[in-house]
N, C-alpha and C. Protein backbone atom coordinates (compact mmCIF):
# COMPACT_ATOMS: atom_id res chain seq x y z
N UNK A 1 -14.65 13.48 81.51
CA UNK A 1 -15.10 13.57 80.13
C UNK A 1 -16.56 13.98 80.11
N UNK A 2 -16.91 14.72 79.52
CA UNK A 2 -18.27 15.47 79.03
C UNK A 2 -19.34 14.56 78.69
N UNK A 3 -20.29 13.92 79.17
CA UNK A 3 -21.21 12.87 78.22
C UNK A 3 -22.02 13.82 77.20
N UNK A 4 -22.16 13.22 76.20
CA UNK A 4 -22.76 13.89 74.65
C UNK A 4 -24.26 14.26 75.35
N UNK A 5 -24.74 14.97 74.43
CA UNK A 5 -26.04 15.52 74.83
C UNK A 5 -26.92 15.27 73.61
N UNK A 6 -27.96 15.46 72.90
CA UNK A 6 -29.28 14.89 72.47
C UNK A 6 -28.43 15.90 70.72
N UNK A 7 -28.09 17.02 71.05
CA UNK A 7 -27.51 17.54 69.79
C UNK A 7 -26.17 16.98 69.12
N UNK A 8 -25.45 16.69 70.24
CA UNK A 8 -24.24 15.37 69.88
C UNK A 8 -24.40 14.43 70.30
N UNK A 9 -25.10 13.48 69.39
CA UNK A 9 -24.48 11.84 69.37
C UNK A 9 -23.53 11.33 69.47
N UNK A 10 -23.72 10.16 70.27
CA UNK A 10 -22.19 9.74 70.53
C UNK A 10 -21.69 8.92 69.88
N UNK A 11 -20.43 9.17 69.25
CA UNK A 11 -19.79 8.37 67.95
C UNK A 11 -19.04 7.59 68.48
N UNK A 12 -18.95 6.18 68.18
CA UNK A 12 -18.21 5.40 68.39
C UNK A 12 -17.00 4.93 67.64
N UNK A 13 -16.17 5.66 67.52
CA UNK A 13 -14.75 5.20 66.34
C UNK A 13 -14.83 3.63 66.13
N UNK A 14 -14.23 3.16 65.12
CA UNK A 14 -14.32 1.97 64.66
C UNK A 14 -15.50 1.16 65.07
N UNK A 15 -16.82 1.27 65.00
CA UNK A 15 -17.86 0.52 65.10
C UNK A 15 -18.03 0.24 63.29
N UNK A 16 -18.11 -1.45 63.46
CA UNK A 16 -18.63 -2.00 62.01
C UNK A 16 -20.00 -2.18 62.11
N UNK A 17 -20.16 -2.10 60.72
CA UNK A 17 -21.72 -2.90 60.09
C UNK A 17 -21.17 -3.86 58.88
N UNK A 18 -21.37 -5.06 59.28
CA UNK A 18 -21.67 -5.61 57.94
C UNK A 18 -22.69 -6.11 57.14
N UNK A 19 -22.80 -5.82 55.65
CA UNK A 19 -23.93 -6.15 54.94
C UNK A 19 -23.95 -7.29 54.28
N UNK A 20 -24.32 -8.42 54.44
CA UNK A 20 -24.41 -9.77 53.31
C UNK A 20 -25.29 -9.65 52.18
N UNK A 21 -24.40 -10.04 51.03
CA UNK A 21 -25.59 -10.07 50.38
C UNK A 21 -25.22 -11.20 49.52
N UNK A 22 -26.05 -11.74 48.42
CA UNK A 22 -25.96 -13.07 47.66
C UNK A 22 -24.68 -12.73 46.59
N UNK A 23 -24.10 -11.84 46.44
CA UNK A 23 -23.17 -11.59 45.47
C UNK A 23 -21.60 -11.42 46.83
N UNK A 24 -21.59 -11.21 47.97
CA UNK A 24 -20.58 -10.87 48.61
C UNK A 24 -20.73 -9.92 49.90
N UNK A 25 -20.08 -9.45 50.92
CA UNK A 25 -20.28 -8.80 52.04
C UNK A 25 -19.56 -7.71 52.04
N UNK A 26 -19.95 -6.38 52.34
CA UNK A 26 -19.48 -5.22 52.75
C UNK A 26 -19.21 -4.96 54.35
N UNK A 27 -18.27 -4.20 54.44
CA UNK A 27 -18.02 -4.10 55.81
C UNK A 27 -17.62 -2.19 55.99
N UNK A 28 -18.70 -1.85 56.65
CA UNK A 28 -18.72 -0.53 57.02
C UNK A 28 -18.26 -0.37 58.11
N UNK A 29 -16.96 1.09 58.27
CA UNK A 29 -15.83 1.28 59.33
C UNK A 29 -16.22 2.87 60.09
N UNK A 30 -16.79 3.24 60.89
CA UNK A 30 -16.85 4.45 61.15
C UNK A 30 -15.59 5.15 61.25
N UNK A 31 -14.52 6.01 60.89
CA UNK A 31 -13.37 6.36 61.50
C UNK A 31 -13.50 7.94 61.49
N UNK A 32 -12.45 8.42 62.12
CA UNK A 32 -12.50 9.87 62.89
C UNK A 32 -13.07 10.72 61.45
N UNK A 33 -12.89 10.48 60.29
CA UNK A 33 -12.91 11.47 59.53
C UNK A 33 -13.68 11.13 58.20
N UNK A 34 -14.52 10.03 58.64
CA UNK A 34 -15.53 9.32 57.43
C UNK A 34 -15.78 8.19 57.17
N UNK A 35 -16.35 7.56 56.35
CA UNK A 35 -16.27 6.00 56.54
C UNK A 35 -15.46 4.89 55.48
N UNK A 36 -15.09 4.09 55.94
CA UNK A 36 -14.33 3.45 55.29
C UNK A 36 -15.13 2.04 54.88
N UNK A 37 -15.23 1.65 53.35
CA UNK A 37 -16.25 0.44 53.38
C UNK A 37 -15.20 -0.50 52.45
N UNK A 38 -15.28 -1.80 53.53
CA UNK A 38 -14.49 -2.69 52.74
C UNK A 38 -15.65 -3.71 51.62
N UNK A 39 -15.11 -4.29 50.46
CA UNK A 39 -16.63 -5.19 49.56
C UNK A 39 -15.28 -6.53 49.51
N UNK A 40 -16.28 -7.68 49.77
CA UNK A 40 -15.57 -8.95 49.55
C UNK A 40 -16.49 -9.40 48.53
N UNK A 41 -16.01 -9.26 47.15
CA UNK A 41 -17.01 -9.43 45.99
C UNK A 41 -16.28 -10.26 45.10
N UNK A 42 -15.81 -11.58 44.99
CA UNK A 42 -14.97 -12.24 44.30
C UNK A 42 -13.69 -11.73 43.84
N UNK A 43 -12.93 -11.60 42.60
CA UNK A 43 -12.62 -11.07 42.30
C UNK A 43 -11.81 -9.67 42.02
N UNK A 44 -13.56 -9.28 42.62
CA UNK A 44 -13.31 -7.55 42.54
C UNK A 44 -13.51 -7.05 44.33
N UNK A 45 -12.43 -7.34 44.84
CA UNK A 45 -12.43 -7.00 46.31
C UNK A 45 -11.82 -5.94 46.24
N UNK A 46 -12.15 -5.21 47.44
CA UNK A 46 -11.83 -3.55 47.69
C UNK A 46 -11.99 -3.01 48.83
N UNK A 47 -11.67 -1.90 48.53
CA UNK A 47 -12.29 -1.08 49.40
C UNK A 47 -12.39 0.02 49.15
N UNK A 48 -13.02 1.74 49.89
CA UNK A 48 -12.76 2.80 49.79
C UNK A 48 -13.08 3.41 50.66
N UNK A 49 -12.83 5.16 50.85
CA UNK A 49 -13.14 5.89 52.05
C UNK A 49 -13.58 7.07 51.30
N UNK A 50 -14.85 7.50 52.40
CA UNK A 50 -15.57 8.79 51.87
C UNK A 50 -15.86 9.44 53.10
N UNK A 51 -15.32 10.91 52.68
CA UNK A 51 -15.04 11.55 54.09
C UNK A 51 -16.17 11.80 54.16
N UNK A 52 -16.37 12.75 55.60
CA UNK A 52 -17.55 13.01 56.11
C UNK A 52 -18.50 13.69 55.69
N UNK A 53 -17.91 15.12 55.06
CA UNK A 53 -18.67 15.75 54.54
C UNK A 53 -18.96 15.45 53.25
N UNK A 54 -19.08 14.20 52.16
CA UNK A 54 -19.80 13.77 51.56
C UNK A 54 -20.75 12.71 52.00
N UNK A 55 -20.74 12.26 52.76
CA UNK A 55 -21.88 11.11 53.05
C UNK A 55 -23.21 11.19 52.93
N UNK A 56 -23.52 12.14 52.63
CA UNK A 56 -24.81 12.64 51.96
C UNK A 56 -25.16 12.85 50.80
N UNK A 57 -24.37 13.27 50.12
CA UNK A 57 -24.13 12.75 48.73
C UNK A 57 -24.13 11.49 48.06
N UNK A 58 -22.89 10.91 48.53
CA UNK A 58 -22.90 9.69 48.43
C UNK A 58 -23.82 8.92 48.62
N UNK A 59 -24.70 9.09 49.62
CA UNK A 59 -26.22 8.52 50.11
C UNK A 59 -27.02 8.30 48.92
N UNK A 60 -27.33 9.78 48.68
CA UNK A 60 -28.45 10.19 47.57
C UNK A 60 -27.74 9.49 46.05
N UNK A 61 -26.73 9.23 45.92
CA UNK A 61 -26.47 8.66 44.51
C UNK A 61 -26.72 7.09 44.75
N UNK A 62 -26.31 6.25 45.88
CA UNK A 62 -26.97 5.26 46.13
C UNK A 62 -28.56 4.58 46.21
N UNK A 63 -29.40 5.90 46.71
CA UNK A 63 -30.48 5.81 46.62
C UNK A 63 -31.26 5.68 45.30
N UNK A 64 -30.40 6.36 44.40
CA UNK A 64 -30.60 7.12 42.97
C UNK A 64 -30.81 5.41 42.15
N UNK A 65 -29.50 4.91 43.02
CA UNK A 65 -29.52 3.73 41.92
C UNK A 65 -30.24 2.50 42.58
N UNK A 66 -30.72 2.83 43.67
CA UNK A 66 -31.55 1.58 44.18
C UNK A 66 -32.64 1.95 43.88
N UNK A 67 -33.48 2.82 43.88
CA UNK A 67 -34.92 3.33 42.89
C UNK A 67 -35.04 2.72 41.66
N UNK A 68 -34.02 1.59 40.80
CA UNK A 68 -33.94 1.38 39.61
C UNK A 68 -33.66 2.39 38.80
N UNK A 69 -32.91 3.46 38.92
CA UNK A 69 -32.66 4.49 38.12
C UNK A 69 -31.18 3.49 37.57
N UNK A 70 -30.84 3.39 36.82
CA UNK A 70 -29.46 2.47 35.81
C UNK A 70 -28.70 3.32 35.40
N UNK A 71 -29.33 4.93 35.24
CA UNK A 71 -28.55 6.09 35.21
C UNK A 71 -27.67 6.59 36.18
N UNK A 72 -26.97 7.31 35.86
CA UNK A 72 -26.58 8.12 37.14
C UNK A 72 -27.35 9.39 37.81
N UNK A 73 -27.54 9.93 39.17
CA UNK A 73 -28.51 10.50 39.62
C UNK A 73 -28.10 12.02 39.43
N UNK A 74 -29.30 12.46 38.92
CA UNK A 74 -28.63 14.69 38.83
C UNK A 74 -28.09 14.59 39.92
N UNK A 75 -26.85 15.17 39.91
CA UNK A 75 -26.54 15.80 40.95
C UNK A 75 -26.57 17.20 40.74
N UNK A 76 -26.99 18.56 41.55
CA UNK A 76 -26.54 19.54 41.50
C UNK A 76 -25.56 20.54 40.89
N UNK A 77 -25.50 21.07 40.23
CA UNK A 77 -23.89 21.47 39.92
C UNK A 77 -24.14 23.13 40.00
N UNK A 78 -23.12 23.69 41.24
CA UNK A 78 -23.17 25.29 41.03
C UNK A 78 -22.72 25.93 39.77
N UNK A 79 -23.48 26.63 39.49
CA UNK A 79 -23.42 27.95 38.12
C UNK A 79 -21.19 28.14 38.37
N UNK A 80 -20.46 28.07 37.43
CA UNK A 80 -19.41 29.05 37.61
C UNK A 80 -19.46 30.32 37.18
N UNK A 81 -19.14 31.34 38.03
CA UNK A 81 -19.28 32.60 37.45
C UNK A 81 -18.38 33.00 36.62
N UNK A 82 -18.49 33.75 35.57
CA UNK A 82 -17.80 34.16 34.43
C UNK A 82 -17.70 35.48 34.70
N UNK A 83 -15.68 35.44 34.33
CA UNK A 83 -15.67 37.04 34.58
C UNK A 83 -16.40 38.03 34.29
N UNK A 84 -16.38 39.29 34.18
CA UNK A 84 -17.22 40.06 33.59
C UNK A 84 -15.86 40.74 32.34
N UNK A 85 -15.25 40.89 32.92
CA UNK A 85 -14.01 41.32 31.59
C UNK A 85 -12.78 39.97 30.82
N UNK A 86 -13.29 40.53 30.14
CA UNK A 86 -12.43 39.05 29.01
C UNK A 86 -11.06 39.08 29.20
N UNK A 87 -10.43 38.20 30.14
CA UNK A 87 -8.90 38.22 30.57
C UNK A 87 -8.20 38.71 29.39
N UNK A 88 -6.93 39.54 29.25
CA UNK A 88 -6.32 39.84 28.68
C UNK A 88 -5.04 38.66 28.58
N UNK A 89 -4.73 38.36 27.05
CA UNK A 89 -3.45 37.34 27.24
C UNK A 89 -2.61 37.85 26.26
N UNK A 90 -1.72 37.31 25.90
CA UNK A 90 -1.10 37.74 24.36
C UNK A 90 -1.58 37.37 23.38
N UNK A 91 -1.82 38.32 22.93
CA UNK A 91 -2.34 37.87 21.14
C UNK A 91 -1.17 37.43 20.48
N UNK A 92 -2.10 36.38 19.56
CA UNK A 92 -1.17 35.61 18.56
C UNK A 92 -1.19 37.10 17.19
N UNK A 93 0.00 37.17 16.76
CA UNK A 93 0.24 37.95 15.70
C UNK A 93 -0.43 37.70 14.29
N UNK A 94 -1.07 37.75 13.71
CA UNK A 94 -1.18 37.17 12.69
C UNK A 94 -0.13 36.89 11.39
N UNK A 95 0.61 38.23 11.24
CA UNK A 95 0.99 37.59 10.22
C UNK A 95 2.74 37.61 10.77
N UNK A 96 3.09 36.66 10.04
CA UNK A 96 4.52 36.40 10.65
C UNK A 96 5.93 37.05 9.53
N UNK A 97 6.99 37.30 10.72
CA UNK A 97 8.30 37.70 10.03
C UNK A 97 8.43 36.42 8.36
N UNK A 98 8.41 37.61 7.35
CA UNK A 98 9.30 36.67 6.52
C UNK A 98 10.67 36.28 6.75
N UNK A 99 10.74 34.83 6.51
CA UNK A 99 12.03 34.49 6.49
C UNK A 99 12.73 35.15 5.20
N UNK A 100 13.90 35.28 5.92
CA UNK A 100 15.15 35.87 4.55
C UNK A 100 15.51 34.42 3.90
N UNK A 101 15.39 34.90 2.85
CA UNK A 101 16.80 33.95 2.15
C UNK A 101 17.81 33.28 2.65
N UNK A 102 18.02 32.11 2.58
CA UNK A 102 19.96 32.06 3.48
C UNK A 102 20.49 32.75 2.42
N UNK A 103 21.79 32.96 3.05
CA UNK A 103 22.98 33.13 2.32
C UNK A 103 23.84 32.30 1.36
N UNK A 104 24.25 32.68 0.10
CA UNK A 104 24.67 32.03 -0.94
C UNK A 104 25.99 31.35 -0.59
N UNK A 105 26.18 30.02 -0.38
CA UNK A 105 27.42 29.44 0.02
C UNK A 105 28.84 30.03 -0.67
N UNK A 106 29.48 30.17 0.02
CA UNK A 106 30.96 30.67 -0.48
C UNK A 106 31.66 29.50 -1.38
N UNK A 107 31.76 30.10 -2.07
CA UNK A 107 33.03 29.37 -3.50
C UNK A 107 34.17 28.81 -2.84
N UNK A 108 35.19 27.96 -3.49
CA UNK A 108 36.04 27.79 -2.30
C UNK A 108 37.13 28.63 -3.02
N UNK A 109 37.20 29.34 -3.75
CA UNK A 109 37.59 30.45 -4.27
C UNK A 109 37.65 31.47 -3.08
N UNK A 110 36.58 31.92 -2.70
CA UNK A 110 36.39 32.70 -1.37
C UNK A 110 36.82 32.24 -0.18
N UNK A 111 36.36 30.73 0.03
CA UNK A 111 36.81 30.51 1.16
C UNK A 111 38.50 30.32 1.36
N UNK A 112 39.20 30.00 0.14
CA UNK A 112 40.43 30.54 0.26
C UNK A 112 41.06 31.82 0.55
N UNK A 113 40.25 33.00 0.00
CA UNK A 113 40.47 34.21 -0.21
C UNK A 113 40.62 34.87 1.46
N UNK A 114 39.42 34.07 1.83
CA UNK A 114 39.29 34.06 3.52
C UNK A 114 40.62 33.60 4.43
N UNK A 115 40.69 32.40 4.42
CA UNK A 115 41.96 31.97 5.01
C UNK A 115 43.65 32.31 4.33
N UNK A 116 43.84 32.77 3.13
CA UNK A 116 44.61 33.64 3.10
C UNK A 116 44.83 34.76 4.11
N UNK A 117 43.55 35.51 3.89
CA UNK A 117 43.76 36.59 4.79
C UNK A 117 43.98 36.85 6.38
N UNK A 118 43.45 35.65 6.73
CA UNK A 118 43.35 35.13 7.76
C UNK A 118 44.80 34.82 8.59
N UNK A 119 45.15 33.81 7.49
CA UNK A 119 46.74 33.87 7.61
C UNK A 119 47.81 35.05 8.10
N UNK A 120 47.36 35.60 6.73
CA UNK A 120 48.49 37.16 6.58
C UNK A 120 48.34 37.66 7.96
N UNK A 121 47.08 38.04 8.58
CA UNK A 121 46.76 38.85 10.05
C UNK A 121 47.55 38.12 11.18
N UNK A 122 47.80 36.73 11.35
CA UNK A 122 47.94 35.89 12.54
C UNK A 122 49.85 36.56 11.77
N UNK A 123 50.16 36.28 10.81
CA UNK A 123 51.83 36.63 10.66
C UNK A 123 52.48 37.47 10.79
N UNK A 124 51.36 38.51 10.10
CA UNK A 124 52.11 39.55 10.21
C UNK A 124 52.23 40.23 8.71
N UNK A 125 52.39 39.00 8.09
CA UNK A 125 52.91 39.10 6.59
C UNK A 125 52.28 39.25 5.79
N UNK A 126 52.59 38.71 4.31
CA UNK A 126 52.06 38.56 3.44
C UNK A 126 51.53 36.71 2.92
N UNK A 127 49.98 36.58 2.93
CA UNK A 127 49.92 34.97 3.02
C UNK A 127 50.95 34.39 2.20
N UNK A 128 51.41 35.18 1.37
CA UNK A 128 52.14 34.02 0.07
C UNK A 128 53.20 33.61 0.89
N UNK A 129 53.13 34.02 1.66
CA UNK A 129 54.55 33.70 2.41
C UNK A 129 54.38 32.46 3.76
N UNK A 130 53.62 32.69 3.88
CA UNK A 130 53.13 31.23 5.12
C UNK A 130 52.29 30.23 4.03
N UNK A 131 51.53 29.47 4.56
CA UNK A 131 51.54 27.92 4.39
C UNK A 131 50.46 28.41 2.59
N UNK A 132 50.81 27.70 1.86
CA UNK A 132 50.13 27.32 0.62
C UNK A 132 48.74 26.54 0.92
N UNK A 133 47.80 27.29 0.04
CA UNK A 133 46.38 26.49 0.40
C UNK A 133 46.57 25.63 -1.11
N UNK A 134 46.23 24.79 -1.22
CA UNK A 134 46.15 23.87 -2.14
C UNK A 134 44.47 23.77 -2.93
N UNK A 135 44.06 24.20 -4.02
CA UNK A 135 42.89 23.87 -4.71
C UNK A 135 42.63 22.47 -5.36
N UNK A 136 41.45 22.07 -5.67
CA UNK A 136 41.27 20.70 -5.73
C UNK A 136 40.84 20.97 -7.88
């Protein structure tokens, strides 16, 4: 195995730190891919993990709030760039299809007139001759 050199430090997987404090104890976890901090805080016990490549971040917002800042600390935020051409989508139409009218309900005058005929086609015949529709 390679011993680390002065540009790599040598990391020790699972090495703790714990912090006491008058409200409860934290317990800091080094692991392969960031750190893991457990809080024994009454109540509100926990834990969480923050990968590696934030721990510097994370740092500086801690720091932010131990300075007595009660705020939260600027963080940075990159510009998003805005297209230069205004995406094309579908336009809403403005003005819309008139609706038609419905249709005027059939009489039952008609709707007899209908199944008469209806009749006659399936017989062959003439309706008067198959089944009687009865009016009310």
């Amino acid at each position: 195995a390679a011993k680390p050199t002065a540009a790599q430090p040598a990391r020790k997987l699972n090495s703790q730190i714990t912090l006491n404090t008058n409200k409860g104890s934290f317990k800091f976890t080094k692991v392969a891919d960031g750190l893991f901090v457990q809080h024994e805080w009454g109540a509100n016990s926990g834990q969480i993990g923050i990968p590696t490549d934030s721990l510097l971040q994370f740092s500086a917002i801690l720091s932010g709030f131990a300075a007595g800042n009660s705020a939260t600390p600027a963080v940075k935020k990159t510009a998003v760039a805005k297209p230069a051409v205004k995406p094309k989508g579908i336009a809403k139409k403005e003005s819309r299809k008139e609706k038609k009218p419905p249709a005027p309900k059939p009489t039952v005058e008609d709707l007899d007139a209908d199944l008469n005929s209806y009749l006659s086609g399936r017989k062959g015949g003439d309706a008067s001759s198959g089944a009687k529709v009865e009016t009310a």
